[in-house]
N, C-alpha and C. Protein backbone atom coordinates (compact mmCIF):
# COMPACT_ATOMS: atom_id res chain seq x y z
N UNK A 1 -17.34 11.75 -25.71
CA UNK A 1 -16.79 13.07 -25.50
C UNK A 1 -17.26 13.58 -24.14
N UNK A 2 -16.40 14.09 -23.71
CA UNK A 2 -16.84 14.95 -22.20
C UNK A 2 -16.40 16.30 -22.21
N UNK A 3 -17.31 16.79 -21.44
CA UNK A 3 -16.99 18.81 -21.25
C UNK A 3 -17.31 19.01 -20.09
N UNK A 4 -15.80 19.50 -19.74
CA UNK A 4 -16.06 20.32 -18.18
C UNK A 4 -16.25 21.41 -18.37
N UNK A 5 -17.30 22.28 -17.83
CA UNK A 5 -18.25 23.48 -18.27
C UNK A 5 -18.11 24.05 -16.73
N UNK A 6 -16.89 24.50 -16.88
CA UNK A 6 -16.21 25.44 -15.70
C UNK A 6 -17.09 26.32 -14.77
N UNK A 7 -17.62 27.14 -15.62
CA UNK A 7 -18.89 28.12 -15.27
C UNK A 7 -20.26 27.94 -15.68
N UNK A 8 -20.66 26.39 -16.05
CA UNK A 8 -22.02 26.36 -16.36
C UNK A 8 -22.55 26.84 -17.57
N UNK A 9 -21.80 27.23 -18.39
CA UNK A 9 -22.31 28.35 -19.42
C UNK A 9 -22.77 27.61 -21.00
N UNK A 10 -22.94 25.74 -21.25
CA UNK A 10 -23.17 25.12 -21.77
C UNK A 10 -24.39 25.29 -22.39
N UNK A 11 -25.04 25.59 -23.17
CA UNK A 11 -26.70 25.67 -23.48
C UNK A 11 -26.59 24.17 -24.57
N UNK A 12 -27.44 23.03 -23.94
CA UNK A 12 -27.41 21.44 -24.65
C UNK A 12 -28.86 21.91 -25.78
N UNK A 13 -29.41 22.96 -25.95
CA UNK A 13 -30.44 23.04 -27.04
C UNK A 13 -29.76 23.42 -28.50
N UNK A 14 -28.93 24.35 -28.31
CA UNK A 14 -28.42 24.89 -29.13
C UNK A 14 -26.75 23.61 -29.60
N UNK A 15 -26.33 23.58 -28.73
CA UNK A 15 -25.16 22.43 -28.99
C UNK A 15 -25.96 20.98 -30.16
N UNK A 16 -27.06 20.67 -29.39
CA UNK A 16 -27.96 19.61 -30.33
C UNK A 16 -28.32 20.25 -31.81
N UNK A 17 -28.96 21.56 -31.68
CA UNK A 17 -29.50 21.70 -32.76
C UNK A 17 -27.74 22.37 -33.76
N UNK A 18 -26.72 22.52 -33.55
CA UNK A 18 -25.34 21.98 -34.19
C UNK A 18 -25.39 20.99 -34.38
N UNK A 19 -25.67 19.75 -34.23
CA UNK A 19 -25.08 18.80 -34.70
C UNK A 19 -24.72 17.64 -33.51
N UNK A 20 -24.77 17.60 -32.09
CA UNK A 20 -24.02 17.30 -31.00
C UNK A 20 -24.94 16.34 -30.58
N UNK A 21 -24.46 15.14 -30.44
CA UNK A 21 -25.41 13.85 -30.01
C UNK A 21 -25.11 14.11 -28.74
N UNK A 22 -26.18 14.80 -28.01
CA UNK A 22 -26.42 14.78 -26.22
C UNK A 22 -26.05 13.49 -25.65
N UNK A 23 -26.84 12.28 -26.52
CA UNK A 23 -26.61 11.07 -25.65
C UNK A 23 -25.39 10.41 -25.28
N UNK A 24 -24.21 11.10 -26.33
CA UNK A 24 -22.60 10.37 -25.72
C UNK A 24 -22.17 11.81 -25.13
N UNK A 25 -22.58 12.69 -24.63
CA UNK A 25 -21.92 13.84 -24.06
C UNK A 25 -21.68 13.47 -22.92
N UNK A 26 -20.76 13.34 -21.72
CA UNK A 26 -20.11 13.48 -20.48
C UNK A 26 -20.60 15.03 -20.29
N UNK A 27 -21.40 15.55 -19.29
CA UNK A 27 -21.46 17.05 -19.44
C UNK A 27 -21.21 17.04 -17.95
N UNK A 28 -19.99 17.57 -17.70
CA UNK A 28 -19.56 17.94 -16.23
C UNK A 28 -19.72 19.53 -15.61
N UNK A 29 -20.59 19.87 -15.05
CA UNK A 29 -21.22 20.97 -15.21
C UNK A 29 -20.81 21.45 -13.77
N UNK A 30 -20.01 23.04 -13.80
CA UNK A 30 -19.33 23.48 -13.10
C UNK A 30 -20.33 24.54 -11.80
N UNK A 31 -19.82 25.35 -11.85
CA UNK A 31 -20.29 26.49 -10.71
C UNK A 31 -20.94 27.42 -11.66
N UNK A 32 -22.18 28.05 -11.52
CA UNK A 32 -22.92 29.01 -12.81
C UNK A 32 -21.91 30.37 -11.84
N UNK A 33 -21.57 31.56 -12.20
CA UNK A 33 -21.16 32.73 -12.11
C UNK A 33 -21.46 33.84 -12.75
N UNK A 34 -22.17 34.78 -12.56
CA UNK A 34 -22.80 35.97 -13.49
C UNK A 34 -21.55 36.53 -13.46
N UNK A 35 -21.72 37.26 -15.19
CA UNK A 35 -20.75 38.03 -15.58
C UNK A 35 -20.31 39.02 -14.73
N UNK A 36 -21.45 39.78 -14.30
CA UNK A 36 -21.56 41.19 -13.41
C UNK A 36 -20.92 40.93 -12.00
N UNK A 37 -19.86 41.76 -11.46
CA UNK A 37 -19.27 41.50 -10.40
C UNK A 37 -20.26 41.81 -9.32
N UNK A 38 -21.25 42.57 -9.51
CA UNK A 38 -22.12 43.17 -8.83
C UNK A 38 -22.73 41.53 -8.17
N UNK A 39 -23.08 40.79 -8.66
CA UNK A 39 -23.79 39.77 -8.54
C UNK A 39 -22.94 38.72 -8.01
N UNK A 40 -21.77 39.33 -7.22
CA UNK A 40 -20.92 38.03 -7.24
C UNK A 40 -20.76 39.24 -5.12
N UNK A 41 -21.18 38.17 -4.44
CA UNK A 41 -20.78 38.53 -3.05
C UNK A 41 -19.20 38.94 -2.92
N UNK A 42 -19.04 39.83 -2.60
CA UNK A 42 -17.63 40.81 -2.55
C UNK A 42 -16.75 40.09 -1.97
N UNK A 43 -16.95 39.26 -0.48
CA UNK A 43 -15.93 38.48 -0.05
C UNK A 43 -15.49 37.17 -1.26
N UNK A 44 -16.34 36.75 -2.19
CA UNK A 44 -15.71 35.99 -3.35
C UNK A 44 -15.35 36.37 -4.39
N UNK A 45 -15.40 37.30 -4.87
CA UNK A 45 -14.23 38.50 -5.69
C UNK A 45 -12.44 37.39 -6.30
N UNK A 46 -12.90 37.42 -7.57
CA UNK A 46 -10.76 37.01 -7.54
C UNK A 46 -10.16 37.77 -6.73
N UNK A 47 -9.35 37.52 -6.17
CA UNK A 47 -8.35 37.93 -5.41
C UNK A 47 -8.23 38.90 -4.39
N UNK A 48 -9.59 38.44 -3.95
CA UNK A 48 -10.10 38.59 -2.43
C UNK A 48 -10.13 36.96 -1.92
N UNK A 49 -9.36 37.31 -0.76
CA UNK A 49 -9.64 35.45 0.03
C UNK A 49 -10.26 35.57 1.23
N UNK A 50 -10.43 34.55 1.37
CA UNK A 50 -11.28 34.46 2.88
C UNK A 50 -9.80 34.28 3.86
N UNK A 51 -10.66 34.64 5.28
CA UNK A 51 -9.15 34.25 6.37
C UNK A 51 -8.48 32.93 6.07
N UNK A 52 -9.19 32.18 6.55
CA UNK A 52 -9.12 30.85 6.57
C UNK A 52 -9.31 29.91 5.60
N UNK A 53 -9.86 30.34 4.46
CA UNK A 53 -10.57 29.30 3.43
C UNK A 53 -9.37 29.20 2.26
N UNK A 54 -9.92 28.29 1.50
CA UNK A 54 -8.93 27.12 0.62
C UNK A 54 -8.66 28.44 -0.99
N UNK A 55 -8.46 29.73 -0.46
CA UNK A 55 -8.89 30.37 -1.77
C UNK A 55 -9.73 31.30 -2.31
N UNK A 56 -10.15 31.70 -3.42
CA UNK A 56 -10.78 32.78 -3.38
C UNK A 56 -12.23 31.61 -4.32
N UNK A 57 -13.27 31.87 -4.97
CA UNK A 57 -14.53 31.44 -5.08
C UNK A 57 -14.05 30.97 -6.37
N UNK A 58 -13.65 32.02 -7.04
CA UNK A 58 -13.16 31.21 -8.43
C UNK A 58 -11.98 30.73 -8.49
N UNK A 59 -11.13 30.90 -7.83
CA UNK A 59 -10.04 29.75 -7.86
C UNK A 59 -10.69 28.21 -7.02
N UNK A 60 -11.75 28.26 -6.39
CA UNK A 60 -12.19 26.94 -5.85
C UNK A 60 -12.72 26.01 -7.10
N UNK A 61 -13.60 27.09 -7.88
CA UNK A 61 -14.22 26.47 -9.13
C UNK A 61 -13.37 26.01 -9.96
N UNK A 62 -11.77 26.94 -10.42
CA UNK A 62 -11.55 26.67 -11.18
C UNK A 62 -10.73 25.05 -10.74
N UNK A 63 -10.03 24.91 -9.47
CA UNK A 63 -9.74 23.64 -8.96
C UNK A 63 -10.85 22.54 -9.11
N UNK A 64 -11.52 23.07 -8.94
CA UNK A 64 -13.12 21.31 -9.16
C UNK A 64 -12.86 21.34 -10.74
N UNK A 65 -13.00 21.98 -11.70
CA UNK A 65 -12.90 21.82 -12.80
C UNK A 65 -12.12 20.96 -13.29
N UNK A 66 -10.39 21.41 -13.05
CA UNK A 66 -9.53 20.73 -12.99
C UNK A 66 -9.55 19.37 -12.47
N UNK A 67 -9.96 19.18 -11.54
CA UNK A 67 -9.96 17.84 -10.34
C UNK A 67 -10.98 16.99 -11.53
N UNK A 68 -12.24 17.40 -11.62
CA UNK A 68 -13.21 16.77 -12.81
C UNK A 68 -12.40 16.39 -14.02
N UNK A 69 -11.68 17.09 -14.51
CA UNK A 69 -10.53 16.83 -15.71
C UNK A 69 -9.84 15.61 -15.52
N UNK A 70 -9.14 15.66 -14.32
CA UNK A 70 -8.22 14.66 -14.11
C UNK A 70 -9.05 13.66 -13.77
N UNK A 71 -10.11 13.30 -13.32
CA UNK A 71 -10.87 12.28 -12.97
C UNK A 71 -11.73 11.73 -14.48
N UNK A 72 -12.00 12.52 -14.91
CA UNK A 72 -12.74 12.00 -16.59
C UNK A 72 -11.12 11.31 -17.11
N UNK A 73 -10.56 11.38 -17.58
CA UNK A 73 -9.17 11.38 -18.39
C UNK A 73 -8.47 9.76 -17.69
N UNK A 74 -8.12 9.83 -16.46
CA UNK A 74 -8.49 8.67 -15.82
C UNK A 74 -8.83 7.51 -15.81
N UNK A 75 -10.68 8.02 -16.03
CA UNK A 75 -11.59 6.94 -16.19
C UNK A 75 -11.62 6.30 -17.39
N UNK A 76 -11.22 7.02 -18.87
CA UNK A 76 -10.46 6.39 -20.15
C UNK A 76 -11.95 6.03 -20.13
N UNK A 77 -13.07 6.48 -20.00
CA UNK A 77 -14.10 6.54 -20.79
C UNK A 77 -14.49 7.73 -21.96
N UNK A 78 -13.45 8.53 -22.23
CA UNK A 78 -14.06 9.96 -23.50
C UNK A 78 -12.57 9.98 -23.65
N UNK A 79 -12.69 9.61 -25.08
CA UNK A 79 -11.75 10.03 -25.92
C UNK A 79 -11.18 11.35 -26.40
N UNK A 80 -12.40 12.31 -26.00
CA UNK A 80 -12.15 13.65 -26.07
C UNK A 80 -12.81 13.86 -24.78
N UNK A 81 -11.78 14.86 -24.14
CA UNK A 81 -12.50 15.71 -23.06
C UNK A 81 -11.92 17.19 -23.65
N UNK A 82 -12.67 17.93 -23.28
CA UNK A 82 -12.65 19.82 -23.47
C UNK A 82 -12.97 20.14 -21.88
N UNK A 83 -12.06 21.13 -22.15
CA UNK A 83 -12.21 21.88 -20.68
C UNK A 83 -12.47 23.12 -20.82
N UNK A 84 -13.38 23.34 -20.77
CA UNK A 84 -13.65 25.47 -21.03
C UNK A 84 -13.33 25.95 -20.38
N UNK A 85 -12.15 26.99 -20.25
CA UNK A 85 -11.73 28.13 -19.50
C UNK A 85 -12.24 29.32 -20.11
N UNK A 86 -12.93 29.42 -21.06
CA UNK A 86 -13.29 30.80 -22.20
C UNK A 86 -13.56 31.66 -21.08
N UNK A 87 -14.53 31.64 -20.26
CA UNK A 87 -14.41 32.66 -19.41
C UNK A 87 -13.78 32.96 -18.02
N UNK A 88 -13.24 31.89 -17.98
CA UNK A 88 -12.03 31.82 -16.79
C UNK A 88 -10.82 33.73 -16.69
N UNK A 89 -11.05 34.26 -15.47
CA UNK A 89 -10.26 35.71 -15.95
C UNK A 89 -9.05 34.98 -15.99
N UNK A 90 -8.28 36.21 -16.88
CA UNK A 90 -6.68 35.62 -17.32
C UNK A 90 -5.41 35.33 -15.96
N UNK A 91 -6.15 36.63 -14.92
CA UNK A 91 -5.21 36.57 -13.72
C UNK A 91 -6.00 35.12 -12.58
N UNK A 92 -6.46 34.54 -12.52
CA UNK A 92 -6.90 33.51 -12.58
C UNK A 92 -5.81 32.44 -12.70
N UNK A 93 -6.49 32.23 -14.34
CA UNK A 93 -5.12 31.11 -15.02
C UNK A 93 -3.80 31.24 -14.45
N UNK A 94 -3.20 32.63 -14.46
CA UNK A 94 -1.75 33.16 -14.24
C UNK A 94 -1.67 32.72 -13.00
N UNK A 95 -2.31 32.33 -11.79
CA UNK A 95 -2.07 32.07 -10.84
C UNK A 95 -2.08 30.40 -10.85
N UNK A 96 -2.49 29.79 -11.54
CA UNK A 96 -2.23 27.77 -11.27
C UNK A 96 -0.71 27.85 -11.58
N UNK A 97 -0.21 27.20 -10.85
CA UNK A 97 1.33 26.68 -11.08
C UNK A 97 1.00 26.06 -12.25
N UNK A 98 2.53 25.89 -12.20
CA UNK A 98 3.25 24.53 -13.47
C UNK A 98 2.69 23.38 -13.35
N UNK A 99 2.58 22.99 -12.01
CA UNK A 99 2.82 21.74 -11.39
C UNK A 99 1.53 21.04 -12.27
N UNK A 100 0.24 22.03 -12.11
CA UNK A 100 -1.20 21.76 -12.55
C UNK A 100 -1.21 20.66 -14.21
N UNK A 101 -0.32 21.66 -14.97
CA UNK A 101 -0.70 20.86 -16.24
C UNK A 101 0.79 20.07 -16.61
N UNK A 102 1.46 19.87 -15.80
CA UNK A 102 2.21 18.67 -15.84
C UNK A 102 1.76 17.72 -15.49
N UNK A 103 0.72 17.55 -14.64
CA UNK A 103 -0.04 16.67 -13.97
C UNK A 103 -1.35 16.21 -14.91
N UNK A 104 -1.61 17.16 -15.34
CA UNK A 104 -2.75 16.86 -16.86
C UNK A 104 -1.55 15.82 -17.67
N UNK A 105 -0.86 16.94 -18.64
CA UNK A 105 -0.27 16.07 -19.02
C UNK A 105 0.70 14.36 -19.09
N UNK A 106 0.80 14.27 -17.86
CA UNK A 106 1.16 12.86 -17.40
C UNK A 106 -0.18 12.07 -17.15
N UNK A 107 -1.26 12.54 -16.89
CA UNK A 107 -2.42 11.91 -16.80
C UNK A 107 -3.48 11.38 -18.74
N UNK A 108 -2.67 12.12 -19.17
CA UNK A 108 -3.05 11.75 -21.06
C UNK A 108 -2.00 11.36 -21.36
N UNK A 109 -0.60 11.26 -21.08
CA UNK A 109 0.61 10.63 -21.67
C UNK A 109 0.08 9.23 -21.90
N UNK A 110 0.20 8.31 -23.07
CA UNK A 110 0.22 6.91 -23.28
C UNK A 110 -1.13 6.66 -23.17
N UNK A 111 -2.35 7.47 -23.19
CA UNK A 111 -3.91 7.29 -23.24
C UNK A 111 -4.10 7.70 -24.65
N UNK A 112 -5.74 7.36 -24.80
CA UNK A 112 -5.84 7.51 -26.29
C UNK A 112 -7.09 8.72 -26.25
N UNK A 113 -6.90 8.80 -25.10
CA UNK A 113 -7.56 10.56 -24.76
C UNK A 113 -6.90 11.97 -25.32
N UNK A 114 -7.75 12.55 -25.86
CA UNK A 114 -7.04 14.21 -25.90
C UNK A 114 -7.66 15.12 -25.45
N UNK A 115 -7.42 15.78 -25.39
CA UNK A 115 -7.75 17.00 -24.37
C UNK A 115 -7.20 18.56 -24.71
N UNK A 116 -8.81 18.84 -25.45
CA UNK A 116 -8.77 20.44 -25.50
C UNK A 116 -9.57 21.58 -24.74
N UNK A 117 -7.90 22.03 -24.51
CA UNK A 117 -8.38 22.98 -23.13
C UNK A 117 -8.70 24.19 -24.03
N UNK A 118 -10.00 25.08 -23.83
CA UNK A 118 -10.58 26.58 -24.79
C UNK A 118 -10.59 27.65 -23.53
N UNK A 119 -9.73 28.89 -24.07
CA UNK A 119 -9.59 29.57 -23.25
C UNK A 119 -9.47 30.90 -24.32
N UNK A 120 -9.64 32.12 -23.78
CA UNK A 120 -9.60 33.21 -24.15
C UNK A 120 -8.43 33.51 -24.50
N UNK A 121 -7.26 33.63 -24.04
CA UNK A 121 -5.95 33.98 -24.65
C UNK A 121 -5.42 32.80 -24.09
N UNK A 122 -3.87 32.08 -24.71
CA UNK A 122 -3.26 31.00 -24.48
C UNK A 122 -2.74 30.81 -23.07
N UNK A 123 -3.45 29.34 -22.83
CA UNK A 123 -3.53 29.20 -21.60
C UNK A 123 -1.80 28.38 -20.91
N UNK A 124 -1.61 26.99 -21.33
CA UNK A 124 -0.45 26.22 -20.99
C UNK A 124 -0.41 25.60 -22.09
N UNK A 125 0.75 24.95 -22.43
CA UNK A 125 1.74 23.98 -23.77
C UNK A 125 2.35 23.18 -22.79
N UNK A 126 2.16 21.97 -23.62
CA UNK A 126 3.08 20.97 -23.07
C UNK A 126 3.88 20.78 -24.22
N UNK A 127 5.28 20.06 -23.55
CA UNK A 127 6.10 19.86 -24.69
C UNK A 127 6.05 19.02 -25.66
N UNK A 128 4.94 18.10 -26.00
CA UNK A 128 4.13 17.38 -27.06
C UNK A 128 3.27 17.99 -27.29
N UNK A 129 2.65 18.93 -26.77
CA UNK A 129 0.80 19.70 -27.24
C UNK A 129 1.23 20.54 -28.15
N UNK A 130 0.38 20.96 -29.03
CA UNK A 130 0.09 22.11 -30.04
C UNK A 130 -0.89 23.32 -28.99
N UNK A 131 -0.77 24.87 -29.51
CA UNK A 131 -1.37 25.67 -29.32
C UNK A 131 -1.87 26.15 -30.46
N UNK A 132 -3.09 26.40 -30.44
CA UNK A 132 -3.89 26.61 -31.52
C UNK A 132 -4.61 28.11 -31.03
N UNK A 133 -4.27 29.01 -31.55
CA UNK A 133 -4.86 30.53 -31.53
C UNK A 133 -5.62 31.21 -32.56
N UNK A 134 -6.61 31.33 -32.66
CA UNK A 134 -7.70 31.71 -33.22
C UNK A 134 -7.58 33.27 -33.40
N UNK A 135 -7.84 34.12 -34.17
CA UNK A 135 -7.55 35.72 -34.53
C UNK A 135 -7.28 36.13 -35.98
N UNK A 136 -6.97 36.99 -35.83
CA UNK A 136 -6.44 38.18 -36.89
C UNK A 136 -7.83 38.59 -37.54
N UNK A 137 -7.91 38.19 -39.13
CA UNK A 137 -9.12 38.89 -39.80
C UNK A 137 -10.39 37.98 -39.61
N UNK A 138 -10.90 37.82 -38.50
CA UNK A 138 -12.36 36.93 -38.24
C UNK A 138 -13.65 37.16 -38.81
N UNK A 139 -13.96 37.09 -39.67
CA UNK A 139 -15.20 37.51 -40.74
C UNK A 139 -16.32 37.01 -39.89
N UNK A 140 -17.54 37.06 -39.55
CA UNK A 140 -18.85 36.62 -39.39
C UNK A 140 -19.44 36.62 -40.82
N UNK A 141 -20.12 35.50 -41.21
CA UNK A 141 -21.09 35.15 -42.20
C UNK A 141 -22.30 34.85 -42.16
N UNK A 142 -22.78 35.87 -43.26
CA UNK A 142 -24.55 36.09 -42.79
C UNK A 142 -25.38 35.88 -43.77
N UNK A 143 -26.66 35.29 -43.34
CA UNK A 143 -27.55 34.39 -44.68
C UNK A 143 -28.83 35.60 -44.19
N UNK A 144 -29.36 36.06 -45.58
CA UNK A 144 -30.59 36.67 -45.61
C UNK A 144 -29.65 38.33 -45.79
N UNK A 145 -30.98 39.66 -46.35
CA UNK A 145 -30.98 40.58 -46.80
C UNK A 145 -31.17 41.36 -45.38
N UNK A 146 -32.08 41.28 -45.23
CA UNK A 146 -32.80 42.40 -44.79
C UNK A 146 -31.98 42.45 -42.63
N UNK A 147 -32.23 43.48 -42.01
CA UNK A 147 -31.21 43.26 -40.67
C UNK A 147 -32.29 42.25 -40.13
N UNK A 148 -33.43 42.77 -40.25
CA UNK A 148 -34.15 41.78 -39.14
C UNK A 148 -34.67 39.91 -39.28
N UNK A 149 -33.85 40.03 -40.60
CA UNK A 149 -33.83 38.36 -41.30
C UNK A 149 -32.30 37.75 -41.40
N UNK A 150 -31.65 38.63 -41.34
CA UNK A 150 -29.98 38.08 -40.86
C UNK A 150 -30.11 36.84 -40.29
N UNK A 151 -29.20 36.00 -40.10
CA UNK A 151 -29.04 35.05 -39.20
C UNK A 151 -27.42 34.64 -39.46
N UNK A 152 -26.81 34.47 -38.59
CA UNK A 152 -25.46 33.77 -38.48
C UNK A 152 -25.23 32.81 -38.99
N UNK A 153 -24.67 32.51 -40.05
CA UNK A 153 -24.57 31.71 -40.84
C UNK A 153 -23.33 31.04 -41.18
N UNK A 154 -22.26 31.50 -40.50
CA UNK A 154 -20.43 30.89 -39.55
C UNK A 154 -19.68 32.13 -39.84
N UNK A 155 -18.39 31.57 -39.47
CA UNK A 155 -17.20 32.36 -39.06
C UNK A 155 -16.08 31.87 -40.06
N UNK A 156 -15.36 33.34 -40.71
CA UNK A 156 -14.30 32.63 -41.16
C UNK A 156 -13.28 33.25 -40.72
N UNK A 157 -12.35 32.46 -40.32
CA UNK A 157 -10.51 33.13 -39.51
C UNK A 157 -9.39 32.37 -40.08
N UNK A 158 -8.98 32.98 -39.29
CA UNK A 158 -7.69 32.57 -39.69
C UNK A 158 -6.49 32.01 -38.71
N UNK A 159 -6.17 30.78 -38.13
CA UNK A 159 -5.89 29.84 -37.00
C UNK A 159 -4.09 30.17 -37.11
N UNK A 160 -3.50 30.05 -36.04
CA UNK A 160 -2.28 29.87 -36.20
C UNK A 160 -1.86 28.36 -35.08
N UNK A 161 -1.04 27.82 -35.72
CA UNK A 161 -0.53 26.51 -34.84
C UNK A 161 0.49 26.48 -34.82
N UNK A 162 1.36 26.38 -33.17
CA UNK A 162 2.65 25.73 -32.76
C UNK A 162 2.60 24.74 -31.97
N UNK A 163 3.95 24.55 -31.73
CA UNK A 163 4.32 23.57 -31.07
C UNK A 163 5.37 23.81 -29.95
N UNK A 164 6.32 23.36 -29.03
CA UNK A 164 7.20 23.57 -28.31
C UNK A 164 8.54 22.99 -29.41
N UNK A 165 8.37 22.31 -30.28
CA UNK A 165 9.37 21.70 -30.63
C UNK A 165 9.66 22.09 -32.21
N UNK A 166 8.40 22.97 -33.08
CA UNK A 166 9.11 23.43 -33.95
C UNK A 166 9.55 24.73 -34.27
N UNK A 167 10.41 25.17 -35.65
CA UNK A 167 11.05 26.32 -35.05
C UNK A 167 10.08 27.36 -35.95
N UNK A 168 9.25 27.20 -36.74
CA UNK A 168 8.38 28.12 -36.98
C UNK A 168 6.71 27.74 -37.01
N UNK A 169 5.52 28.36 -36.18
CA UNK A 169 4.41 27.94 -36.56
C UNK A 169 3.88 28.13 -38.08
N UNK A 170 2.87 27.25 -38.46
CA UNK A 170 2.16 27.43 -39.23
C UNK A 170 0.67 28.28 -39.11
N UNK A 171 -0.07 28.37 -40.09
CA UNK A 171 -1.05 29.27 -40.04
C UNK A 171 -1.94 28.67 -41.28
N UNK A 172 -3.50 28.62 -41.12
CA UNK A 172 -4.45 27.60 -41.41
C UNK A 172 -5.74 28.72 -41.40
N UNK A 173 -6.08 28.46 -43.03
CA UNK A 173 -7.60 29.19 -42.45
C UNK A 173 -8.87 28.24 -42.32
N UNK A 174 -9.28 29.15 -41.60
CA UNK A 174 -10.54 28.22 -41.10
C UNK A 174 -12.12 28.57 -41.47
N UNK A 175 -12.78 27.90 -41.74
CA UNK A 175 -13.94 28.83 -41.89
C UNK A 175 -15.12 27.42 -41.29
N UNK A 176 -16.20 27.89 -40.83
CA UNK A 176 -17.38 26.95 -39.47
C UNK A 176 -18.25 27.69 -40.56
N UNK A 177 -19.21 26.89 -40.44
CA UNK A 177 -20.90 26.95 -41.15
C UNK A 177 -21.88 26.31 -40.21
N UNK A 178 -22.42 27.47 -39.72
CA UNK A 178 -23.60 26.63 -39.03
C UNK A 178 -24.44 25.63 -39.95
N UNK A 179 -24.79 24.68 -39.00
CA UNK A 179 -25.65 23.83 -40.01
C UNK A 179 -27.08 24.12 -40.63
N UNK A 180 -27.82 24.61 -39.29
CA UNK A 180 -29.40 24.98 -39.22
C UNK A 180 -29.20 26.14 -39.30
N UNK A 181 -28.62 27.20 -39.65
CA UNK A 181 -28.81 28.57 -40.27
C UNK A 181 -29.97 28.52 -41.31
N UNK A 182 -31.05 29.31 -40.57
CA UNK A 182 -31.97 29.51 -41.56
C UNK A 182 -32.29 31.25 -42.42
């Protein structure tokens, strides 16, 4: 498995103590970016560009990401690659052409790779891919009484799935259990 970790935002302690064998992870580890715009030099701002330069700071990142994508997928060493856009801003995304994930997609056509891209609201569909949207009534589940013995203990939702090619989605509930919830 491989993860392009767009913005760095991967924590491998917590991924392990889930369940996640570090040792077959591909961890392609992106540009770190603080949330706070404050912390982000003003000339690299989305949609502020430089005179001359290839772009604005996070559209550079979000291109290496991509470029890392297409180069893992490629190499037909990870059967799964994930690409985190979760915190990628939406006007961001809205700005990659078409061209971008036609080019994904012809790069997994006839491979035995798949590739899930996680993003905050729906990012691109190909006309073989499913979109999978996460929402509506999202429960958090909690082990222990008392507030200061709580612990997160999973999530239950409720998933909806389409396709480009059928004429109504379906809808799937879901429910995650942490493992080591103590």
């Amino acid at each position: 498995m491989a993860l392009i970790d767009t913005f760095d935002r991967f924590d491998p302690p917590t991924a392990q103590a889930c369940g996640i064998n570090l040792s077959k992870l591909l961890w392609v580890r992106g540009q770190a970016i603080s949330k706070t715009s404050a912390a982000i030099d003003p000339t690299w701002l989305p949609g502020v560009r430089a005179v001359n330069g290839p772009g604005t700071f996070v559209e550079r990142v979000i291109d290496r990401a991509i470029k890392a994508l297409n180069l893992v997928v490629q190499s037909g060493v990870c059967t799964l690659v994930v690409l985190d856009f979760i915190d990628v801003p939406a006007s961001a995304v809205r700005r990659l052409p078409a061209s971008t994930w036609f080019r994904i997609e012809r790069a997994i056509e006839g491979s035995d790779t798949a590739v899930l891209i996680l993003g905050a609201q729906p990012i691109s569909r190909s006309a073989g891919g499913r979109s999978i949207v996460m929402g509506g009534d999202q429960r958090v589940l909690w082990k222990g009484d008392h507030d200061r013995s709580r612990r997160v203990a999973g999530v239950r939702s409720r998933a909806s799935v389409s396709a480009a090619r059928w004429s109504h989605g379906q809808t799937v509930d879901t429910e995650t259990t942490l493992v080591n919830a103590v």
